[in-house]
Protein backbone atom coordinates (compact mmCIF):
# COMPACT_ATOMS: atom_id res chain seq x y z
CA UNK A 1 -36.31 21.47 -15.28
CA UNK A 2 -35.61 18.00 -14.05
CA UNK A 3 -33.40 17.55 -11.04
CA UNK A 4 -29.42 15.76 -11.61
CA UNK A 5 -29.68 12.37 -9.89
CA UNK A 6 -26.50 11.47 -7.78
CA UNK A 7 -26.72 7.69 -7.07
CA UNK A 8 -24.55 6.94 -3.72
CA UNK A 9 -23.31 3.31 -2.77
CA UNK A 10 -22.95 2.86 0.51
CA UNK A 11 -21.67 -0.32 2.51
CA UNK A 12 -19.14 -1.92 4.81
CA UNK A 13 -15.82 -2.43 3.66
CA UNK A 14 -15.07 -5.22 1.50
CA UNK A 15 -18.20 -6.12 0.61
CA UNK A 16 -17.81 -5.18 -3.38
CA UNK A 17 -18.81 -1.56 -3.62
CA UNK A 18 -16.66 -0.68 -6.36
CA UNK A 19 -18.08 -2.99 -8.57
CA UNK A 20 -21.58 -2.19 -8.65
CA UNK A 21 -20.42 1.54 -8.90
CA UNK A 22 -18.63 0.68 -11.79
CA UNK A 23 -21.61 -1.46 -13.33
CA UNK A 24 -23.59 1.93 -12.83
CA UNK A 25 -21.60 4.24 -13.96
CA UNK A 26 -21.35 1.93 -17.32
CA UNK A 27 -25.23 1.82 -17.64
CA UNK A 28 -25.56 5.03 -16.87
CA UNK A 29 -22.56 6.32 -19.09
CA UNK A 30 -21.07 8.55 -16.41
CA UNK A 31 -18.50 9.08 -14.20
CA UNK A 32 -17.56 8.02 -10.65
CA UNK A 33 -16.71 10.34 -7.56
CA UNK A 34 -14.91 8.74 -4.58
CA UNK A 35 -16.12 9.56 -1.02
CA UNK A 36 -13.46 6.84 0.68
CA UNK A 37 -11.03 9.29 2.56
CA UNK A 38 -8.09 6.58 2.72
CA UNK A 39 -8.25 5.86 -1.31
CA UNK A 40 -7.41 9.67 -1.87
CA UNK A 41 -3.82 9.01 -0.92
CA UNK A 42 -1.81 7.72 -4.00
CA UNK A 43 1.26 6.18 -1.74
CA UNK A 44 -1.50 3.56 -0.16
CA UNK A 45 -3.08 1.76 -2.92
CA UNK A 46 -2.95 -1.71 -1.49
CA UNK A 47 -4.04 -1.60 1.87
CA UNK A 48 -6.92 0.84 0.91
CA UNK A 49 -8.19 -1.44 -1.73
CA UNK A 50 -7.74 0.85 -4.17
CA UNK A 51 -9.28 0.40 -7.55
CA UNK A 52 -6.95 -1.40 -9.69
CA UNK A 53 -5.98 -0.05 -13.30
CA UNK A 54 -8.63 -2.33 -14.88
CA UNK A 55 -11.35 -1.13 -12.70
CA UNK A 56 -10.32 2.23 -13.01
CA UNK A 57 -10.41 2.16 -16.60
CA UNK A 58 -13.96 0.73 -16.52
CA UNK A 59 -15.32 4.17 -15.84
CA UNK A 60 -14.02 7.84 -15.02
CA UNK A 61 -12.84 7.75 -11.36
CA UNK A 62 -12.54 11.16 -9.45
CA UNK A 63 -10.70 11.62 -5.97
CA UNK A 64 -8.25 8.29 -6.28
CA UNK A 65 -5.38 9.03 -5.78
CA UNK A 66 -5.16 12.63 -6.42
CA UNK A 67 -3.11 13.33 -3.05
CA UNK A 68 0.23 12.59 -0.94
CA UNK A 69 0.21 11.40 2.16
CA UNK A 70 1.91 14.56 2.89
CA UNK A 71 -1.02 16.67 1.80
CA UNK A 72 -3.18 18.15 4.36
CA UNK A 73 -6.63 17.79 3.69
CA UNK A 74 -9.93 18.45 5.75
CA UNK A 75 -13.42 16.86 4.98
CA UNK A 76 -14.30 20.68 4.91
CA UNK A 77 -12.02 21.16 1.28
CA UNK A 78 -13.44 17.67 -0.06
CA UNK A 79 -16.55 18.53 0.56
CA UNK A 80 -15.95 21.52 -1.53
CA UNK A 81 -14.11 19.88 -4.27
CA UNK A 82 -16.42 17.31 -4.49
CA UNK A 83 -19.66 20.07 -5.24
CA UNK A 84 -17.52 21.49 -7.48
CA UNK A 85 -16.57 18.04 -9.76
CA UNK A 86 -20.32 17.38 -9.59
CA UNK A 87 -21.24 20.46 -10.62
CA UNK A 88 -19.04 19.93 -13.66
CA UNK A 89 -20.38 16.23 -14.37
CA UNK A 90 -24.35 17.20 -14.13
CA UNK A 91 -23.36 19.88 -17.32
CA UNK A 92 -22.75 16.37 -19.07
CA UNK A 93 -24.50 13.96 -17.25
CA UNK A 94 -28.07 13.69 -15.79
CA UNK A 95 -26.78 11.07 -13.06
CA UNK A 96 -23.37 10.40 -11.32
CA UNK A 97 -22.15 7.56 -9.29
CA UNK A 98 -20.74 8.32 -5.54
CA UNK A 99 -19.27 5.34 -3.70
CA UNK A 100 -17.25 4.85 -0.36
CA UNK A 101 -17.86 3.80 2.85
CA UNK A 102 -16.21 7.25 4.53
CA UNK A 103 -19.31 7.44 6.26
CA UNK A 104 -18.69 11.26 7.05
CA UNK A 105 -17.62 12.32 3.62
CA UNK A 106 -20.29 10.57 2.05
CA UNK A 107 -22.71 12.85 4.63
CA UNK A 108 -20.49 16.02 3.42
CA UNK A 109 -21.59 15.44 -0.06
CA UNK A 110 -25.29 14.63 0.20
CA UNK A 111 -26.36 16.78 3.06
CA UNK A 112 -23.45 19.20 3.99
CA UNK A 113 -21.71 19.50 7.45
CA UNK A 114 -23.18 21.71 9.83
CA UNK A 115 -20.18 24.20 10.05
CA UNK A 116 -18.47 24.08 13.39
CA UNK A 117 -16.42 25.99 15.55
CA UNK A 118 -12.56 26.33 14.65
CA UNK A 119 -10.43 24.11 16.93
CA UNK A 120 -9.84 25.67 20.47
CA UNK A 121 -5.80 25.66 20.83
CA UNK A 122 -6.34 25.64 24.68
CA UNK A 123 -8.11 22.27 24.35
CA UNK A 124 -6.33 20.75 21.32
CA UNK A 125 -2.79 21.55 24.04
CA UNK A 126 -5.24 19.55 26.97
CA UNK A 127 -6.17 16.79 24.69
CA UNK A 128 -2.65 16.08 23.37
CA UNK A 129 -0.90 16.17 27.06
CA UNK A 130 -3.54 13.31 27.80
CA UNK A 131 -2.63 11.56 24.99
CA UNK A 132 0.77 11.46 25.92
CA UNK A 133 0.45 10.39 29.20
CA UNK A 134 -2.40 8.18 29.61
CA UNK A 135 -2.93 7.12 26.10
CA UNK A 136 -5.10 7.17 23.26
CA UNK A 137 -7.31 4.83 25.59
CA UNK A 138 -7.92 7.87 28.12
CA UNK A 139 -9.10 10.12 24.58
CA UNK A 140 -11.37 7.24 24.05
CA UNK A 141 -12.62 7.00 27.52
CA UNK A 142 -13.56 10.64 27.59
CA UNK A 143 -15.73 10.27 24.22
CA UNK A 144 -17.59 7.11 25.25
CA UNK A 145 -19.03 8.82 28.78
CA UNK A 146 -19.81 12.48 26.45
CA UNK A 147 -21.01 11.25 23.26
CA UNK A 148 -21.62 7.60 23.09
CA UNK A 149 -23.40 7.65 20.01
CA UNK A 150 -20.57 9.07 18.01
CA UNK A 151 -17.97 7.22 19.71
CA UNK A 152 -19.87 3.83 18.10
CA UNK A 153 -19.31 4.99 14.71
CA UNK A 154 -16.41 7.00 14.82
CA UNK A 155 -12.73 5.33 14.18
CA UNK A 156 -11.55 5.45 17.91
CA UNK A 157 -8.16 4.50 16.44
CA UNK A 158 -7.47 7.43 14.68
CA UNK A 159 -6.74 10.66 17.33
CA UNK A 160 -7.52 13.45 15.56
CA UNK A 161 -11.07 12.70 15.16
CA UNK A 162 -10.91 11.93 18.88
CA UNK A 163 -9.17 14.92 19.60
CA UNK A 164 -11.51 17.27 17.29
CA UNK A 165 -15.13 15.66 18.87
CA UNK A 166 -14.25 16.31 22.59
CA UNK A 167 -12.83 19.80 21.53
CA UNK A 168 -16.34 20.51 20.09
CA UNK A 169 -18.11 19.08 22.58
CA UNK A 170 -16.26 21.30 24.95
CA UNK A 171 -16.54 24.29 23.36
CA UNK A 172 -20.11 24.07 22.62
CA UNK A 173 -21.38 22.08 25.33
CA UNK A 174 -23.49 20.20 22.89
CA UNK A 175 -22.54 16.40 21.60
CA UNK A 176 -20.64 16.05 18.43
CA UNK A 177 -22.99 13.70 16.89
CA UNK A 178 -25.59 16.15 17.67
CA UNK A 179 -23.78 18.98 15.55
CA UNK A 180 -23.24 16.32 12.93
CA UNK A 181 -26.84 15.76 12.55
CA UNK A 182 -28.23 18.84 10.94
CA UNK A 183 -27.16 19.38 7.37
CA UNK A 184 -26.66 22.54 6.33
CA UNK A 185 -28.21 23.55 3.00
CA UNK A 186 -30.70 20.82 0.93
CA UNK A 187 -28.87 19.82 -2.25
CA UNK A 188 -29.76 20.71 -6.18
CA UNK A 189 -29.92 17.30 -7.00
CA UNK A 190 -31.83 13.96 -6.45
CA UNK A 191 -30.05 11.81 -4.07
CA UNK A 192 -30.72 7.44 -4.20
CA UNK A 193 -28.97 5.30 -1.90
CA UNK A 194 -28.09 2.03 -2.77
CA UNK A 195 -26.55 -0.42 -0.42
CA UNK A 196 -24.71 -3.94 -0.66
CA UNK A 197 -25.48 -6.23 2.69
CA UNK A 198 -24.48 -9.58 3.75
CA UNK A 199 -24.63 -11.90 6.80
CA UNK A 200 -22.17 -10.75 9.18
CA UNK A 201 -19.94 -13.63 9.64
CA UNK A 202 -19.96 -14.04 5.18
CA UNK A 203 -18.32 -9.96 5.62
CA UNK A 204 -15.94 -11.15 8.12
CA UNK A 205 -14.56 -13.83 5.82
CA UNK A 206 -14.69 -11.47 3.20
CA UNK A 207 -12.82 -8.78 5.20
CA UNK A 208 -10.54 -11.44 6.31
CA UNK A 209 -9.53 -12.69 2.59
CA UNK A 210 -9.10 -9.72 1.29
CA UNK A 211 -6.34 -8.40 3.74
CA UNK A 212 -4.46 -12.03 3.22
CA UNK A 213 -4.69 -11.01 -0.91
CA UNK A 214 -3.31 -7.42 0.26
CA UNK A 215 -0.45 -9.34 2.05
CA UNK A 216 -0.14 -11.05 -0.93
CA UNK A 217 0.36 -8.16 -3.39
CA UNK A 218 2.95 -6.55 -1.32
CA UNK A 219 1.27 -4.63 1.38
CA UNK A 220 4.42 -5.18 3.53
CA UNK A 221 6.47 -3.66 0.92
CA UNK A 222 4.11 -0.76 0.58
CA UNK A 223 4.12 0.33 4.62
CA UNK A 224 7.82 -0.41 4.63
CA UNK A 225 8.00 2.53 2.02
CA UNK A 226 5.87 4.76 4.31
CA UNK A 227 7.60 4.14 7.73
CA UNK A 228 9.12 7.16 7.37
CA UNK A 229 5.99 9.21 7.14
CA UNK A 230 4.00 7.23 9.92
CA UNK A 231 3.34 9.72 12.45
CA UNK A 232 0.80 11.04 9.60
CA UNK A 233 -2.70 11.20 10.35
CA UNK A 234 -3.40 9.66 6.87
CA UNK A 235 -1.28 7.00 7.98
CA UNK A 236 -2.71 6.33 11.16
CA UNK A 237 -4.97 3.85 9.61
CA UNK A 238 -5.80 0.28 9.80
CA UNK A 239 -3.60 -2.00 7.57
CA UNK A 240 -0.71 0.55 8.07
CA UNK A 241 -0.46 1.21 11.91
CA UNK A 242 -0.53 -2.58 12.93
CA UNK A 243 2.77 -3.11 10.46
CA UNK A 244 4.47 -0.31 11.66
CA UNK A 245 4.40 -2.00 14.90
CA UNK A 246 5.83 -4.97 13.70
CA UNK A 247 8.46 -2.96 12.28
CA UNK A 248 9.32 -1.43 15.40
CA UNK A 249 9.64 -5.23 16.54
CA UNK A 250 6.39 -4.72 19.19
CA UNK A 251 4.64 -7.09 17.22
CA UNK A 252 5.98 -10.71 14.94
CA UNK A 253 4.54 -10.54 12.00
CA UNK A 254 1.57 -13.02 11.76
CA UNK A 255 -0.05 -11.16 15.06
CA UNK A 256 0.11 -7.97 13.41
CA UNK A 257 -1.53 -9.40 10.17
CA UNK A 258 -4.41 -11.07 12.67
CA UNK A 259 -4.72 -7.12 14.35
CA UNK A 260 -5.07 -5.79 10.97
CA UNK A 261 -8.30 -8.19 10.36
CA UNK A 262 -9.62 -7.75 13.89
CA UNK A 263 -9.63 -3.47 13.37
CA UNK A 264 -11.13 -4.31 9.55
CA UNK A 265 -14.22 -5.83 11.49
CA UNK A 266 -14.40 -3.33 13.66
CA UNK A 267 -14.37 -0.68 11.48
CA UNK A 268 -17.16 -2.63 9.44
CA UNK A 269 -19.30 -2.98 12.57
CA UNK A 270 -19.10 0.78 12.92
CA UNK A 271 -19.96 1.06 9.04
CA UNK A 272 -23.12 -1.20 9.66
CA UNK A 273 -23.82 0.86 13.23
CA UNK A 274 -24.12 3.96 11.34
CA UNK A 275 -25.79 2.78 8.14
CA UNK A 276 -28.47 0.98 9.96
CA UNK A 277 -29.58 4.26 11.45
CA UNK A 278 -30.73 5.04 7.38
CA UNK A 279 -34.40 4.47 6.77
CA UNK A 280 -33.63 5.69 3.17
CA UNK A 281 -31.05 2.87 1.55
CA UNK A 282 -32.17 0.41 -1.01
CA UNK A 283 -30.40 -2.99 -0.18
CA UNK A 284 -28.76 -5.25 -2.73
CA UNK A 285 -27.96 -9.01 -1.23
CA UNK A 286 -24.05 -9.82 -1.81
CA UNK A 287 -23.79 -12.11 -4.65
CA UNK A 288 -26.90 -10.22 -6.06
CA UNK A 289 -28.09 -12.32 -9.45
CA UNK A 290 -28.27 -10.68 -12.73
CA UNK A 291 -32.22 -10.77 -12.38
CA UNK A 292 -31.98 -8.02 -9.06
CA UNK A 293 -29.38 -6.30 -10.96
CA UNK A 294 -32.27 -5.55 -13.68
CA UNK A 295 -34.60 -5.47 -10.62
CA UNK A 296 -32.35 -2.24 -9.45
CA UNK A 297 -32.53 -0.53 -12.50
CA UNK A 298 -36.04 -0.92 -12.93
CA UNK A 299 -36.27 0.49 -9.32
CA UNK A 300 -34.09 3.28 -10.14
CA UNK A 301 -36.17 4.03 -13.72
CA UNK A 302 -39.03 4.54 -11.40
CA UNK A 303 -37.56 6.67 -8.54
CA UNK A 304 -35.66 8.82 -11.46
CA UNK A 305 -40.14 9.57 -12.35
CA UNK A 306 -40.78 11.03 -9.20
């Protein structure tokens, strides 16, 4: 029997991944699964670039939305759910569309985490005194000298991941991006990696549009709603940290807007640091014509053969 195909799209953010999903998963008449961590949270549409009702009703969409920013939820459990909802789709479908640029949970789907030791409450207690007293910086510090390759792809804004690498590291005496490496089980399915690239300084204008068009549509609005859950590791995020600050009056408003495109870059860089380490993504050229559309499918017909 033929092997399910699970076509991933992979990218940098902002550089129109939801589309082509969407133009897939209409060619393909299927269904979408989500791997972006930040669009799971139904309170933070806007500055996650959530798909908007029109794109969502372009194709089935799973994992959008479908928690609170009061849920707890590990990339262990989505990696779960997500087998699951595939599971369920390949009974219907002989190819589904995954697309985010959660570089991690996209990894959790195709390959499977290498399961690692339960956090060390000695260590977690260490980490979080440091924290407190010399900063998130000092977390970040202590990453860089251990495990500098995972420090240049991992979000060195957000503490918990911070907090749960060194842990590892410590406990194991082995670096985190080391664990990260070796997948667990080989998948049931076929999976094809298609990517979306673009010049660097054409994503930074992108990335910087796109959060003026979020400040547009009431992204403001939308943290002001959340200030009272913003200790929240979901909301520890780009787009909603930097306004919390300028709610707490640390920051006017037009500097925090300015930090919120700075981290966006950043985080892209790390995107593009991590994806260019992939010998096995099929690149698509932003503004792709209608002619390498067809080109893709064609190239998809074929690898679909083998």
């Amino acid at each position: 029997m033929k092997k399910k195909n699970l076509i991933s799209v992979v990218g940098p953010t902002g550089i129109g991944k939801t589309r082509l999903a969407i133009d897939l998963a209409q060619y393909f008449n299927t269904e979408i699964i989500s791997c972006d961590s930040r669009q799971f949270f139904k309170e933070m549409k806007i500055g996650t670039a959530a798909p908007s009702e029109e794109e969502l009703a372009g194709a089935p969409h799973h994992f959008i939305g479908n928690l609170s920013v009061k849920d707890y939820y590990s990339i262990g459990q989505y990696e779960e759910d997500a087998l699951q909802k595939l599971n369920e789709l390949f009974t219907i479908h002989d190819t589904v569309i995954l697309v985010g640029g959660s570089m991690m949970y996209e990894k959790a789907v195709i390959e499977g985490l290498h399961d690692l030791p339960e956090a060390n409450a000695e260590n977690q207690e260490k980490l979080q005194n440091i924290m407190e007293q010399e900063g998130i910086e000092k977390l970040q510090e202590i990453l860089k000298e251990l495990d500098p390759e995972y420090f240049n792809v991992v979000d060195i804004h957000n503490h918990r991941r911070l907090l749960r690498a060194i842990d590892i590291i410590w406990q194991t005496e082995k670096k985190y991006s080391e664990h990260i490496s070796v997948s667990q089980n080989g998948r049931d399915f076929n999976v094809i990696r298609i990517g979306i690239e673009a010049p660097r300084e054409e994503l930074y204008e992108r990335i910087n549009r796109r959060v003026d068009i979020m400040m547009e549509n009431g992204l403001l609005d939308e943290v002001k709603s959340l200030e009272k859950f913003k200790e929240l590791t979901a909301l520890n995020t780009v787009g909603y940290a930097e306004l919390f600050r300028y709610f707490d009056g640390e920051w006017d408003l037009d500097f925090a807007v300015s930090e919120i495109k700075k981290n966006s870059r950043r985080y892209a860089k790390r995107q593009l640091t991590w994806y260019r380490k992939a010998d096995d993504i099929h690149y698509l050229q932003l503004g792709y014509s209608e002619k390498d559309y067809e080109d893709l499918l064609k190239w998809l017909a074929e690898e679909f053969e083998k």
